[in-house]
Protein backbone atom coordinates (compact mmCIF):
# COMPACT_ATOMS: atom_id res chain seq x y z
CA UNK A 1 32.93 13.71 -22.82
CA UNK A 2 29.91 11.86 -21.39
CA UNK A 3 27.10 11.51 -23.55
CA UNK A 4 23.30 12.30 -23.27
CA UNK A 5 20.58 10.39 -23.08
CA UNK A 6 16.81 9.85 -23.54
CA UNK A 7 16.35 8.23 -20.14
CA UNK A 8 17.50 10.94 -17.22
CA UNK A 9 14.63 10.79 -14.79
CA UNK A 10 13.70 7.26 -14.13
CA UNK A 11 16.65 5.38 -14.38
CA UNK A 12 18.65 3.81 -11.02
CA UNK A 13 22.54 3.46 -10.98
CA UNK A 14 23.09 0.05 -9.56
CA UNK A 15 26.89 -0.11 -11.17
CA UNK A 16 29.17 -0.80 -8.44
CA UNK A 17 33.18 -1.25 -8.25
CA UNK A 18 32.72 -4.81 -10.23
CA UNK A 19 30.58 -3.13 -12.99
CA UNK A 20 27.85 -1.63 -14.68
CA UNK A 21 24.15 -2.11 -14.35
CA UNK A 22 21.15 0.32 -14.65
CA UNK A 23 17.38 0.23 -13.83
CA UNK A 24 14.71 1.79 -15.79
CA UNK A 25 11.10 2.31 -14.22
CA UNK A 26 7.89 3.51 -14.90
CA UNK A 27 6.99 6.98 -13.44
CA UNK A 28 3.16 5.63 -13.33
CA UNK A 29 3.19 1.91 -11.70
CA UNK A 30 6.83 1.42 -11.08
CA UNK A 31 7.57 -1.13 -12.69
CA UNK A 32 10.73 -1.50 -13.85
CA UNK A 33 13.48 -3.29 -16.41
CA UNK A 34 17.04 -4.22 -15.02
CA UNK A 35 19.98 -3.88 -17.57
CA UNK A 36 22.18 -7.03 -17.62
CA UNK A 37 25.21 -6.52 -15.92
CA UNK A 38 28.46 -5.81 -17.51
CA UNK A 39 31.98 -6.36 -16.35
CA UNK A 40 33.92 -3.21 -15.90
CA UNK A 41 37.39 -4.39 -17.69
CA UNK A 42 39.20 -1.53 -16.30
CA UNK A 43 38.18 -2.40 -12.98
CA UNK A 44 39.10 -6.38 -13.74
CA UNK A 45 42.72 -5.07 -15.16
CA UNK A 46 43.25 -3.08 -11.60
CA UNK A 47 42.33 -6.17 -9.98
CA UNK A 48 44.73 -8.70 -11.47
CA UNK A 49 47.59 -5.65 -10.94
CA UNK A 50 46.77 -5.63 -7.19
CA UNK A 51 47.55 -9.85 -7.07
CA UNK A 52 50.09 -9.83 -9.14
CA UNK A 53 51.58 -7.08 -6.62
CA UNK A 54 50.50 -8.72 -3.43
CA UNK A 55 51.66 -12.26 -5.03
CA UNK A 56 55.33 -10.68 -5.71
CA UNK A 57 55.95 -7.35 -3.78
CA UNK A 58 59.10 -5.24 -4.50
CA UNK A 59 58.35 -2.99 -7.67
CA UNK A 60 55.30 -5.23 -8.48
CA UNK A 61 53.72 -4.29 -5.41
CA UNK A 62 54.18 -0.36 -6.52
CA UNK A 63 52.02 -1.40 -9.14
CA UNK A 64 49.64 -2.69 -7.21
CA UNK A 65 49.49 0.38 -4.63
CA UNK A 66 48.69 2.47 -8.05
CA UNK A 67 45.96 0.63 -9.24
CA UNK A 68 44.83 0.82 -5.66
CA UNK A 69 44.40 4.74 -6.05
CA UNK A 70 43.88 4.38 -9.78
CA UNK A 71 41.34 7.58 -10.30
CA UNK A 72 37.42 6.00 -11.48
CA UNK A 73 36.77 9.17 -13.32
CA UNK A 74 39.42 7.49 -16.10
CA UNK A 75 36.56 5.13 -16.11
CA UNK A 76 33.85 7.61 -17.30
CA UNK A 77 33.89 6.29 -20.76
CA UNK A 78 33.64 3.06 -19.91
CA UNK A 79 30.20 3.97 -17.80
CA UNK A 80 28.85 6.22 -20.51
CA UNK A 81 29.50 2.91 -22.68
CA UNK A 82 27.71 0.78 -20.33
CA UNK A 83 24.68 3.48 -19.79
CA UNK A 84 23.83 3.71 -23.81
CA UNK A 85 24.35 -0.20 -24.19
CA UNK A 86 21.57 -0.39 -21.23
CA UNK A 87 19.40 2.22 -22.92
CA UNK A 88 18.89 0.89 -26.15
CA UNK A 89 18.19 -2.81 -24.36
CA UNK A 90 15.47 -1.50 -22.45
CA UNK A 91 13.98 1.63 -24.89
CA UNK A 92 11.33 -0.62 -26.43
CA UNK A 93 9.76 -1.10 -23.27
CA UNK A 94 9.23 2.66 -22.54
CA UNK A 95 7.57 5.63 -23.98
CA UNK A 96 7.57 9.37 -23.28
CA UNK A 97 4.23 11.02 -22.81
CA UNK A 98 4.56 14.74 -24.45
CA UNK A 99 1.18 15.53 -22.03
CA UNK A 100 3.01 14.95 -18.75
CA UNK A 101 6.81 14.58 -19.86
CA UNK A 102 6.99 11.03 -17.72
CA UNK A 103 8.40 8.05 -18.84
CA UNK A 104 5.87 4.89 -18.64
CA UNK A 105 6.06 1.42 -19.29
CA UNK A 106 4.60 0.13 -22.66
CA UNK A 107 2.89 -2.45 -21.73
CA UNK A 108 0.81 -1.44 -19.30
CA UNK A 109 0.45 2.30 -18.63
CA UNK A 110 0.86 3.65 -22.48
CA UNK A 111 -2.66 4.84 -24.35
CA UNK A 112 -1.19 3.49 -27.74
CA UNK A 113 -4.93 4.74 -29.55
CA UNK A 114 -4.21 8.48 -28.28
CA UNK A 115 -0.52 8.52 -28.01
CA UNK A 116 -0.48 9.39 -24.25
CA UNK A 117 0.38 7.74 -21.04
CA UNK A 118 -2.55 6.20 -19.00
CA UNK A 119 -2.89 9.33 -16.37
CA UNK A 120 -2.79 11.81 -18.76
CA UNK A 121 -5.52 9.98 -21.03
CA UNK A 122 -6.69 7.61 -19.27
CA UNK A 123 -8.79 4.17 -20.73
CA UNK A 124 -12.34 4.26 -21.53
CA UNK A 125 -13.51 0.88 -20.86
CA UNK A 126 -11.16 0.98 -17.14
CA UNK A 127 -12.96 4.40 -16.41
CA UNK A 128 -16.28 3.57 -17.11
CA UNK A 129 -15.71 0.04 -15.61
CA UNK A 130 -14.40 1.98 -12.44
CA UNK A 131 -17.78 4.85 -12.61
CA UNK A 132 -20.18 2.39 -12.83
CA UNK A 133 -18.51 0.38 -9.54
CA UNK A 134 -18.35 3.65 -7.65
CA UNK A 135 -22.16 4.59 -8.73
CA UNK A 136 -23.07 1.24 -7.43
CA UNK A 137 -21.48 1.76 -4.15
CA UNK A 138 -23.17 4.89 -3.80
CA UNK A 139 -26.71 3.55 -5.09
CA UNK A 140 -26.47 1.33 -2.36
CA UNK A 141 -25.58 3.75 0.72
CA UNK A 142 -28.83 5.68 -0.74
CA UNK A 143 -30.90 3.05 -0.83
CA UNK A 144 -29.82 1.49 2.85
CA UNK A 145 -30.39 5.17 3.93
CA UNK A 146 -33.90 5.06 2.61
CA UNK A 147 -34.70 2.18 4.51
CA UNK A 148 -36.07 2.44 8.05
CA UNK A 149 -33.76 0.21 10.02
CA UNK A 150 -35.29 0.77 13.30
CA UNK A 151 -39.15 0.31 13.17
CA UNK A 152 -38.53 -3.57 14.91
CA UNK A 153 -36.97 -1.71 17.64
CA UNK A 154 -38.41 -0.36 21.04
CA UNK A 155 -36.25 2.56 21.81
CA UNK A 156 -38.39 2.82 24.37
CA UNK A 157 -37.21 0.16 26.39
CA UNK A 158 -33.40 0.15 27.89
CA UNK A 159 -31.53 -1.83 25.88
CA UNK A 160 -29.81 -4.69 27.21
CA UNK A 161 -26.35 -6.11 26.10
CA UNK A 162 -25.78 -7.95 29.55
CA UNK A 163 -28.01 -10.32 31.16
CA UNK A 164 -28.96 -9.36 34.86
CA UNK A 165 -29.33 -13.03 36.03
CA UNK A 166 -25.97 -14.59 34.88
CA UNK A 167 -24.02 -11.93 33.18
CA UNK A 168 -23.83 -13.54 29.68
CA UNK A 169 -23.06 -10.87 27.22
CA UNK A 170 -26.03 -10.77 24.68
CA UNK A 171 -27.66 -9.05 21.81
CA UNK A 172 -30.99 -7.59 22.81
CA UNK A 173 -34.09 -9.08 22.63
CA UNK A 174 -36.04 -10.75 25.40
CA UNK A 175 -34.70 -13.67 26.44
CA UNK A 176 -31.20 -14.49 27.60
CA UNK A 177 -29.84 -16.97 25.00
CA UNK A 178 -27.94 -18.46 28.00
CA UNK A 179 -29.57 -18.78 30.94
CA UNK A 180 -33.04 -18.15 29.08
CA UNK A 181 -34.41 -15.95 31.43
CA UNK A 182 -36.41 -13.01 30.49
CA UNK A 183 -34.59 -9.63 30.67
CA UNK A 184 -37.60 -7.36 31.22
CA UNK A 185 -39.08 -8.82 34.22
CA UNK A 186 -41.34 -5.98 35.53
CA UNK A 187 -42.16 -5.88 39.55
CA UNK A 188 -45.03 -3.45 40.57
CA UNK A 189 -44.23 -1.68 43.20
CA UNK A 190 -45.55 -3.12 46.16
CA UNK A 191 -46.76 0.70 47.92
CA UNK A 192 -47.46 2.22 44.77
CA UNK A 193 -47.84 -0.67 42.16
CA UNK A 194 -46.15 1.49 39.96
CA UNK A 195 -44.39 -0.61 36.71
CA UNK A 196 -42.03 1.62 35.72
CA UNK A 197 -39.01 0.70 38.18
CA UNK A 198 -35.42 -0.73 36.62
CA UNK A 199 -35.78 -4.45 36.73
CA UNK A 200 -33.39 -5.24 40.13
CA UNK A 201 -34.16 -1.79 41.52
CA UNK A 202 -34.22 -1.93 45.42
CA UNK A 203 -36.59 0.91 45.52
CA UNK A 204 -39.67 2.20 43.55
CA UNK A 205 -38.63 5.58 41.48
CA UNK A 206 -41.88 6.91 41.87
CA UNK A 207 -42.76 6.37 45.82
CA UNK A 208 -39.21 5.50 46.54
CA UNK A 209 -40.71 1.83 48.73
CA UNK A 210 -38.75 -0.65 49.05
CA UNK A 211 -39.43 -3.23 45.95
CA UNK A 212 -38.35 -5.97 48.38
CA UNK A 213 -40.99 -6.03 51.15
């Protein structure tokens, strides 16, 4: 009859048809313990029957057609074996929260001075340590916010990100850090002397003359 054990939720099978190994991991962090591996000696015995049978055919080689379809639930016991061995080399390193039922790691996830796992209670120093970084953060968005970021710019003015003259890509200001050419050449209108054309415009907005007379 297969036994029960302490560790049912966070444990990996990794046996295969050579043996029997096992993984244990936290349920907070994930990280986990390996169990050494162990031979399975039925599985070594079925083995040595199928080259002894393949080595010598006739009768032997019945043999070794019946270990071939030998049943691995006969092996049970032998697992069971292997699965409490691998518990009791790894139980140190976890611990059962009664808050949250999970299995954690000891070393780093377990509250040993309240008996719970690190979610469930989680520690003081890390919280406040995390609080105060998050009230910083947010100290600083208010106090950018309460800054006036714009009152060196003319949002008057068009701004310019492309020079007109030799089509370097810039930054604003007023001078083209390429070609250093000022951006906001102004041209009065030569009908209506009016200022307020687009630098390069071919006619005045206002009196719609030609700007190139």
């Amino acid at each position: 009859m297969s036994q029960h054990y302490a560790f049912t939720d966070n444990v990996r099978d990794l046996s295969n048809n050579d043996g029997f190994q096992f993984e244990f991991y936290c349920e907070r962090c994930g990280n986990g313990h390996r169990s050494p591996f162990v031979r399975d000696k039925v599985e070594m015995a079925q083995n040595v029957l199928r080259t002894v049978g393949n080595f010598l055919g006739g009768n032997a080689g019945r043999i070794g057609n019946l270990a071939n379809y030998w049943d691995r639930g006969t092996n049970s016991a032998a697992k069971d074996k292997a699965m409490s061995e691998a518990v009791e080399t790894v139980r140190h390193e976890f611990r059962q929260c009664r808050g949250c039922s999970d299995w954690v790691c000891h070393e780093v996830c377990w509250n040993e001075q309240v008996g719970q796992c690190a979610r469930c209670s989680p520690f003081v120093h890390e919280e406040l340590s995390r609080a105060q970084s998050q009230a910083q953060v947010q100290q600083m968005y208010d106090q950018a916010r309460s800054v006036d970021w714009n009152k060196d710019l003319n949002v008057s003015e068009r701004s310019v990100v492309t020079c007109p003259h030799c089509a370097a890509k810039v930054d604003g200001g007023k001078f083209c850090s390429s070609c250093g050419r000022k951006f906001q050449q102004q041209q009065a209108c030569p009908g209506c002397e009016s200022t307020k054309n687009v630098p390069g415009a071919a006619f005045c907005s206002e009196c719609g003359s030609s700007m190139h007379r």
